[in-house]
C-alpha atoms as a PDB file:
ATOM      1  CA  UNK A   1      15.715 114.652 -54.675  1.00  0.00           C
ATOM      2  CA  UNK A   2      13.765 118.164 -54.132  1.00  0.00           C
ATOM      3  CA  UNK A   3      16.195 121.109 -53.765  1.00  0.00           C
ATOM      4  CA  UNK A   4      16.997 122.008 -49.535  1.00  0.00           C
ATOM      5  CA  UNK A   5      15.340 125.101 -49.022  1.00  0.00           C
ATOM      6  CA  UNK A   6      17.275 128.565 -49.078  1.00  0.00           C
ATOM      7  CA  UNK A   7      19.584 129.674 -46.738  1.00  0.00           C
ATOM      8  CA  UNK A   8      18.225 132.570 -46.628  1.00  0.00           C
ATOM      9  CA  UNK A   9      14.561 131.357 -45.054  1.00  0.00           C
ATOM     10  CA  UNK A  10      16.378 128.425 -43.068  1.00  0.00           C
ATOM     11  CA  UNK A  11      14.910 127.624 -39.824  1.00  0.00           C
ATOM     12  CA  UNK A  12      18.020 127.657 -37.373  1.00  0.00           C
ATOM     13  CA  UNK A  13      15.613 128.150 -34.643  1.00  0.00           C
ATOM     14  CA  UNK A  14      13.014 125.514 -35.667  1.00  0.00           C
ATOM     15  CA  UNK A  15      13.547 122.138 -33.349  1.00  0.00           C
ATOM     16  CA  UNK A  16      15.983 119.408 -34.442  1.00  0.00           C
ATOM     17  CA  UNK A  17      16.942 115.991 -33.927  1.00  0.00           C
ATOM     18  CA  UNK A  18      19.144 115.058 -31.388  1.00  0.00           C
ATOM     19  CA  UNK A  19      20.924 113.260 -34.107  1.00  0.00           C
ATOM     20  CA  UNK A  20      20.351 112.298 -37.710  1.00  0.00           C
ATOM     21  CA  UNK A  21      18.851 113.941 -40.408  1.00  0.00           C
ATOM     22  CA  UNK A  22      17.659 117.572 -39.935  1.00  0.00           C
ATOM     23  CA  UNK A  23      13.857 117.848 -40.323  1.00  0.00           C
ATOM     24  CA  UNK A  24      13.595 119.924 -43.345  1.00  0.00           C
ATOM     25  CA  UNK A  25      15.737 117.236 -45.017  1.00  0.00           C
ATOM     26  CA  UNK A  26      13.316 114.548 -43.821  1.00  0.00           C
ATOM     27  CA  UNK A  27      10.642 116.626 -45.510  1.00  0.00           C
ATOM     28  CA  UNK A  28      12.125 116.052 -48.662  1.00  0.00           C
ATOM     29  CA  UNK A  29      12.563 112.226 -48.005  1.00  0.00           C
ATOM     30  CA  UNK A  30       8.669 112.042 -47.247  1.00  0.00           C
ATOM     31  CA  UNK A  31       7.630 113.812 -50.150  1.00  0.00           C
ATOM     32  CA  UNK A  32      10.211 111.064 -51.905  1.00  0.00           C
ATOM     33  CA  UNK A  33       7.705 108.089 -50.059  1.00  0.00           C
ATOM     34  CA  UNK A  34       4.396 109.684 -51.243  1.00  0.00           C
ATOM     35  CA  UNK A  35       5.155 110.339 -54.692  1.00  0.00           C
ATOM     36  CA  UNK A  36       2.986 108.153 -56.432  1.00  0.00           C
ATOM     37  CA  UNK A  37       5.736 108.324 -59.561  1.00  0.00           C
ATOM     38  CA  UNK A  38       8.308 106.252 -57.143  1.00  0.00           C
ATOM     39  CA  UNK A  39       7.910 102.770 -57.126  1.00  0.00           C
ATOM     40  CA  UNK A  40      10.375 101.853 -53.885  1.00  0.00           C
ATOM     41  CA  UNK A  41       7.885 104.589 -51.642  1.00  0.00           C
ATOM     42  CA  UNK A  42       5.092 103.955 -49.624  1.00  0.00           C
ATOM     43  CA  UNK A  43       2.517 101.374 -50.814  1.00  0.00           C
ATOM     44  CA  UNK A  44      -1.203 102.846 -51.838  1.00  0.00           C
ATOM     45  CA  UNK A  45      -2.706 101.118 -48.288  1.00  0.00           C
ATOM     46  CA  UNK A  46       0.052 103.166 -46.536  1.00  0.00           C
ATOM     47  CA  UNK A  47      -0.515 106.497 -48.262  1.00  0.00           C
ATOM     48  CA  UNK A  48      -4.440 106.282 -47.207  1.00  0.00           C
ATOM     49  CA  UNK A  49      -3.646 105.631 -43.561  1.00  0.00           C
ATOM     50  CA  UNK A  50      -1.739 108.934 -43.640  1.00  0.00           C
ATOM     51  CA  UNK A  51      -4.476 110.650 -45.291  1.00  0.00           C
ATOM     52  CA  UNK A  52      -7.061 109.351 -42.734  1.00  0.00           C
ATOM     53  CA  UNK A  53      -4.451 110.402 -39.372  1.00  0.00           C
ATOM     54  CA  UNK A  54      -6.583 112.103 -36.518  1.00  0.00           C
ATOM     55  CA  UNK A  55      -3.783 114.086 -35.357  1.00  0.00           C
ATOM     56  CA  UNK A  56      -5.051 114.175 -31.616  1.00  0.00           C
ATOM     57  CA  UNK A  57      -4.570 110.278 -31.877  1.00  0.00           C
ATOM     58  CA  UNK A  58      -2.131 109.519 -34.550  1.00  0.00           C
ATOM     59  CA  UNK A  59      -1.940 105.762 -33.578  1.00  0.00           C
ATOM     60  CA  UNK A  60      -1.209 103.752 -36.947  1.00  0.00           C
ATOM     61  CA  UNK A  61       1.771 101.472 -38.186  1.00  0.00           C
ATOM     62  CA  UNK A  62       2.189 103.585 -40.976  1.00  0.00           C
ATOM     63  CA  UNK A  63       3.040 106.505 -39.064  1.00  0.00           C
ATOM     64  CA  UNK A  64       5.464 104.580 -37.494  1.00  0.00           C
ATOM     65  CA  UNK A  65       7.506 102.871 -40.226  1.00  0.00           C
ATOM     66  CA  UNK A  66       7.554 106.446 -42.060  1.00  0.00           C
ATOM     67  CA  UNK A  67       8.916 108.026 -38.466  1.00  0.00           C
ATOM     68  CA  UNK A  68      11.690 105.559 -37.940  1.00  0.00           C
ATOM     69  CA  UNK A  69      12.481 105.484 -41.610  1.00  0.00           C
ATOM     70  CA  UNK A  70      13.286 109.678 -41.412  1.00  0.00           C
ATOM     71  CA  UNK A  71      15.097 109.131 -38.106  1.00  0.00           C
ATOM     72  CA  UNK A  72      12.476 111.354 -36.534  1.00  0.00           C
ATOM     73  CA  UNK A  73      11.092 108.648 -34.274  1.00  0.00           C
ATOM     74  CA  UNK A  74      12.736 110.676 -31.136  1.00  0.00           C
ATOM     75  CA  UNK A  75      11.563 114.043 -29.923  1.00  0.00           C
ATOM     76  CA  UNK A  76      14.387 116.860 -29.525  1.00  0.00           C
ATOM     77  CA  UNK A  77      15.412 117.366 -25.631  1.00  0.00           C
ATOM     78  CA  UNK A  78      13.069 120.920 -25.747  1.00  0.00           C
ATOM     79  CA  UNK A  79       9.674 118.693 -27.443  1.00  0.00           C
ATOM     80  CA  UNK A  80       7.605 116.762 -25.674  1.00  0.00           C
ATOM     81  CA  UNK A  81       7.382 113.446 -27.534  1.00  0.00           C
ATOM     82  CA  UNK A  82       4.039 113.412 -27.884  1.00  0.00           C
ATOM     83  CA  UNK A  83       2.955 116.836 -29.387  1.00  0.00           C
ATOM     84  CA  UNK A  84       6.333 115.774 -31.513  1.00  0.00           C
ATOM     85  CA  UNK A  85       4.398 112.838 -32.609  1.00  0.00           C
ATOM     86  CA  UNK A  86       0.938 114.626 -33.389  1.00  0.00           C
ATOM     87  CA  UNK A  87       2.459 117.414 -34.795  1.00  0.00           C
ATOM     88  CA  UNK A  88       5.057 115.004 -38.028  1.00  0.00           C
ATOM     89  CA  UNK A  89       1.303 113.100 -38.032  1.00  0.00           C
ATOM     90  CA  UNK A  90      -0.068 116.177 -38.958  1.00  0.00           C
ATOM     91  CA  UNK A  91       2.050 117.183 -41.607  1.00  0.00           C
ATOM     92  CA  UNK A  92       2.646 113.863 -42.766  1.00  0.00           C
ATOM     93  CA  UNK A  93      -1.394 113.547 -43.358  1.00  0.00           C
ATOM     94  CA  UNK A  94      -0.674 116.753 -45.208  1.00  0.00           C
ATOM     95  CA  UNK A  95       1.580 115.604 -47.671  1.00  0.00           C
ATOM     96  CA  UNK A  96      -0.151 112.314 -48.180  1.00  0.00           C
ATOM     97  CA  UNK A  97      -3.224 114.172 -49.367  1.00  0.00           C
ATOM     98  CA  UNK A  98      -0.456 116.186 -51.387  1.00  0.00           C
ATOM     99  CA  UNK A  99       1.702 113.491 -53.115  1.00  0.00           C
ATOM    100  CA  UNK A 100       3.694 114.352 -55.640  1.00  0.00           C
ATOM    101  CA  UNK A 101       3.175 118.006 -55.028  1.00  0.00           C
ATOM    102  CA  UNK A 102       6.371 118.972 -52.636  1.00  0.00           C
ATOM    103  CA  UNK A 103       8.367 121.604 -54.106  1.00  0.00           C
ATOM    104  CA  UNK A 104      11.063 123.690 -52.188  1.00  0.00           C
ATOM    105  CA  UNK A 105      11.252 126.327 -54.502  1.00  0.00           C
ATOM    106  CA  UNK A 106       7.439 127.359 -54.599  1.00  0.00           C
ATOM    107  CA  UNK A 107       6.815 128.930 -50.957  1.00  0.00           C
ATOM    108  CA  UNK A 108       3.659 127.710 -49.063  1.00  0.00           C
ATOM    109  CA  UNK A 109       2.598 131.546 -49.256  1.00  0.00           C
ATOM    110  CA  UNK A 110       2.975 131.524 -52.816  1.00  0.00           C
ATOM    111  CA  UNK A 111       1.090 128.182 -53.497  1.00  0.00           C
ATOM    112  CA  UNK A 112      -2.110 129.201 -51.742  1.00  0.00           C
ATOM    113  CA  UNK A 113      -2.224 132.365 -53.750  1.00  0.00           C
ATOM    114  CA  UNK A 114      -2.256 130.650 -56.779  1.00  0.00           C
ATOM    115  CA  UNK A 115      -4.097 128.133 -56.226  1.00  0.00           C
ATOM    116  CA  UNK A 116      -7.086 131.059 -54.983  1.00  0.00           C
ATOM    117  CA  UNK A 117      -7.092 130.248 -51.142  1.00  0.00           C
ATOM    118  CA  UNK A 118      -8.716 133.289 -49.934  1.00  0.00           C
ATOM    119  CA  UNK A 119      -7.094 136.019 -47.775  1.00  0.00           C
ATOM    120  CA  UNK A 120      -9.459 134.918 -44.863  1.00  0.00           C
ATOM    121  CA  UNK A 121      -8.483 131.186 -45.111  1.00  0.00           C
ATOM    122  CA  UNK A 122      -4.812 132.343 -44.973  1.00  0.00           C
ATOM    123  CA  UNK A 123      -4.910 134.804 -42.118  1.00  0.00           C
ATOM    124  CA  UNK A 124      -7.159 131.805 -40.163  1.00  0.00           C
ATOM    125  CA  UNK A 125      -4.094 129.858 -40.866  1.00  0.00           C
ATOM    126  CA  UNK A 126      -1.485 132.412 -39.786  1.00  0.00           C
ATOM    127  CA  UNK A 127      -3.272 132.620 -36.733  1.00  0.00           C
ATOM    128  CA  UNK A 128      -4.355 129.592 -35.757  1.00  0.00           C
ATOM    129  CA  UNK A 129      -3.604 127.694 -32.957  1.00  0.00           C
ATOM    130  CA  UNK A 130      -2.291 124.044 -31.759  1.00  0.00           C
ATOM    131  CA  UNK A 131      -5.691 123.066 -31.696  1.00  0.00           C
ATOM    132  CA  UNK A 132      -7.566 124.616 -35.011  1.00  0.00           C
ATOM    133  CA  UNK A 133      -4.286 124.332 -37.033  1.00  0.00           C
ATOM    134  CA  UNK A 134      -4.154 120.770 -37.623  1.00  0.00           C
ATOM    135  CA  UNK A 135      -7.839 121.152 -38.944  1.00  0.00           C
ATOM    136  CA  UNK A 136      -7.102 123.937 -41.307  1.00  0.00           C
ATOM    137  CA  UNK A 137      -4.402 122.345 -42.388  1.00  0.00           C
ATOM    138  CA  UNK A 138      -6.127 119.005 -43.270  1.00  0.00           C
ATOM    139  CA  UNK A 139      -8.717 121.702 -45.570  1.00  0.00           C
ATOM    140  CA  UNK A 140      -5.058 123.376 -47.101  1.00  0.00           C
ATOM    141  CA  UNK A 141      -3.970 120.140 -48.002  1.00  0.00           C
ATOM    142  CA  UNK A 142      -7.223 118.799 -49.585  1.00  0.00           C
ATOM    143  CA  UNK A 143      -7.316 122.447 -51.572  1.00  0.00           C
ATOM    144  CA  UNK A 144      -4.124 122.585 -52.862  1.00  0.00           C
ATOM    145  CA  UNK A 145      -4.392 118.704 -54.358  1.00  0.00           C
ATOM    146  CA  UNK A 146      -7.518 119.248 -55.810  1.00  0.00           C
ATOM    147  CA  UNK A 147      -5.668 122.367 -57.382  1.00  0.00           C
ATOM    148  CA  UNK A 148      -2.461 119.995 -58.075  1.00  0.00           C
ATOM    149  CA  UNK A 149      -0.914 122.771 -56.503  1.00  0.00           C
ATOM    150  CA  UNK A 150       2.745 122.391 -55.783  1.00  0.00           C
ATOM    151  CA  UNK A 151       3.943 123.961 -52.538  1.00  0.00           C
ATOM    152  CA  UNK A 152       6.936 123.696 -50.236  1.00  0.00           C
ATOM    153  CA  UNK A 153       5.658 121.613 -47.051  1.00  0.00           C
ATOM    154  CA  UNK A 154       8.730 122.597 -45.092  1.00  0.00           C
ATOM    155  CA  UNK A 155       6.673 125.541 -44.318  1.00  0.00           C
ATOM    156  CA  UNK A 156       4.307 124.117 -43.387  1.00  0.00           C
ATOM    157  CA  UNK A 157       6.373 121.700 -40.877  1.00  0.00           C
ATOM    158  CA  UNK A 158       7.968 125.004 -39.758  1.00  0.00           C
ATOM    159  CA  UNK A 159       4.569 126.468 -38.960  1.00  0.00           C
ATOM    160  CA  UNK A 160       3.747 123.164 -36.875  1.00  0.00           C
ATOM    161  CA  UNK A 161       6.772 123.165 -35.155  1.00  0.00           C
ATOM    162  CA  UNK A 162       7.670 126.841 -34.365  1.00  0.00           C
ATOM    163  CA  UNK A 163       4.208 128.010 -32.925  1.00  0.00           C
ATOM    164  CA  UNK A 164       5.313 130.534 -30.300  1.00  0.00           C
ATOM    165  CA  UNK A 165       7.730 133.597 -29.789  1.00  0.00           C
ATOM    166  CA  UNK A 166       9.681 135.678 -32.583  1.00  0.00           C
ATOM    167  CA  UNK A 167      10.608 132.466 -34.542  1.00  0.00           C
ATOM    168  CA  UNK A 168       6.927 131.737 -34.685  1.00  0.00           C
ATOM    169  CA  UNK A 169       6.599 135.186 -35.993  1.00  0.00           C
ATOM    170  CA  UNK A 170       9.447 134.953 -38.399  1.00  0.00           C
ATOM    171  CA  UNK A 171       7.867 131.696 -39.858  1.00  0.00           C
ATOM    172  CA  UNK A 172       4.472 133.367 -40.239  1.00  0.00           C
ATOM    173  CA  UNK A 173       6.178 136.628 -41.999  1.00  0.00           C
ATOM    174  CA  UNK A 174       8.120 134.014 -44.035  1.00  0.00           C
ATOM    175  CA  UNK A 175       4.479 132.375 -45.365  1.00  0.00           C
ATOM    176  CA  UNK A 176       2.705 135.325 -45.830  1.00  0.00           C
ATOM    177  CA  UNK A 177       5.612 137.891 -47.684  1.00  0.00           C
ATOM    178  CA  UNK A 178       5.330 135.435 -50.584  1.00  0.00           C
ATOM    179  CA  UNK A 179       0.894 135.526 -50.220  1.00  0.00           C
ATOM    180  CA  UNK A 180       0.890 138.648 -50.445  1.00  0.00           C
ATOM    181  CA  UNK A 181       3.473 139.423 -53.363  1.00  0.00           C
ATOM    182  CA  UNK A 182       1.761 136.498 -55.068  1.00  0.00           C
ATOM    183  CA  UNK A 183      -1.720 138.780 -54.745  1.00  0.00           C
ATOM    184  CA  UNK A 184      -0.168 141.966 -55.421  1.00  0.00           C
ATOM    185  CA  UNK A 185       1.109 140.209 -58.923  1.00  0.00           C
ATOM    186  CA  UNK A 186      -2.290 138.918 -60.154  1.00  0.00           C
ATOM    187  CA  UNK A 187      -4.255 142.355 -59.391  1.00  0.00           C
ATOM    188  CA  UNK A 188      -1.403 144.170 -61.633  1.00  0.00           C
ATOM    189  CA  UNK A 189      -1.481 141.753 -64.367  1.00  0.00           C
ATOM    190  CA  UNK A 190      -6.002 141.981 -64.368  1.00  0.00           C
END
């Protein structure tokens, strides 16, 4: 099982379940389903109806059984159920396209810098809305696999999830700190 994240970057004010596991926990237990190395996780046929979700109309059994299987089937009382729904689709189309590649200890940030996601991508990202960042997010995802990059996707569920106010802000200063040092790093070392 992936390491939780640190306590430190924890997202107390990110949405969770009513009951059950917390969502960064459930990212770990997806990432557990899509790696291709695990035998008991999600079958090939499943994994490709992930990676083909339209987030705007998520409709598939696969999304389903993976929903109800991370007890995050129900929306919290403050999230509508269905932006809920589009927004786990999302990410969960994300990490299919990224199996195997979860990591809690490498920061989203971090993982696009190394993997050479330009500083335009990632500010587009940063500042994209609940309508562009499901598509820039599909392009992340495709990047960073054909980079077998590994990354930590509860970053990426925090930036789906916590899109307005200062915890939005907090999330998007949590992505980027690591970007940047990542950047700063690899023009001192040319």
């Amino acid at each position: 099982m992936p390491q939780p994240p640190d306590p430190e970057t924890s997202d107390s004010e990110a949405p969770a379940t009513n009951e059950g596991i917390p969502p960064w926990e459930a990212v770990g237990r997806a990432s557990g389903m899509l790696d291709p190395e695990n035998e008991q996780g999600l079958s090939n046929a499943d994994q490709a109806a992930l990676r083909r979700i339209d987030p705007d109309t998520p409709v598939t059994p696969t999304l389903w059984k993976v929903l109800f299987d991370l007890d995050q089937d129900e929306a919290p009382d403050d999230f509508d159920q269905t932006t809920w729904e589009q927004r786990w689709a999302t990410l969960l189309m994300g990490m299919a396209h990224c199996a195997g590649l979860h990591d809690y200890d490498v920061p989203l940030g971090q993982a696009l810098a190394e993997a050479g996601w330009s500083e335009t991508r990632f500010v587009r990202l940063l500042e994209a809305d609940d309508e562009t960042l499901p598509v820039l997010l599909r392009r992340m995802a495709q990047y960073l696999a054909s980079k077998q990059q590994p990354a930590n996707w509860d970053d990426v569920r925090q930036l789906l999830f916590v899109q307005s106010g200062e915890a939005a802000e907090d999330v998007r200063l949590r992505i980027a700190r690591p970007y940047y040092r990542t950047l700063h790093a690899q023009e001192q070392d040319d």
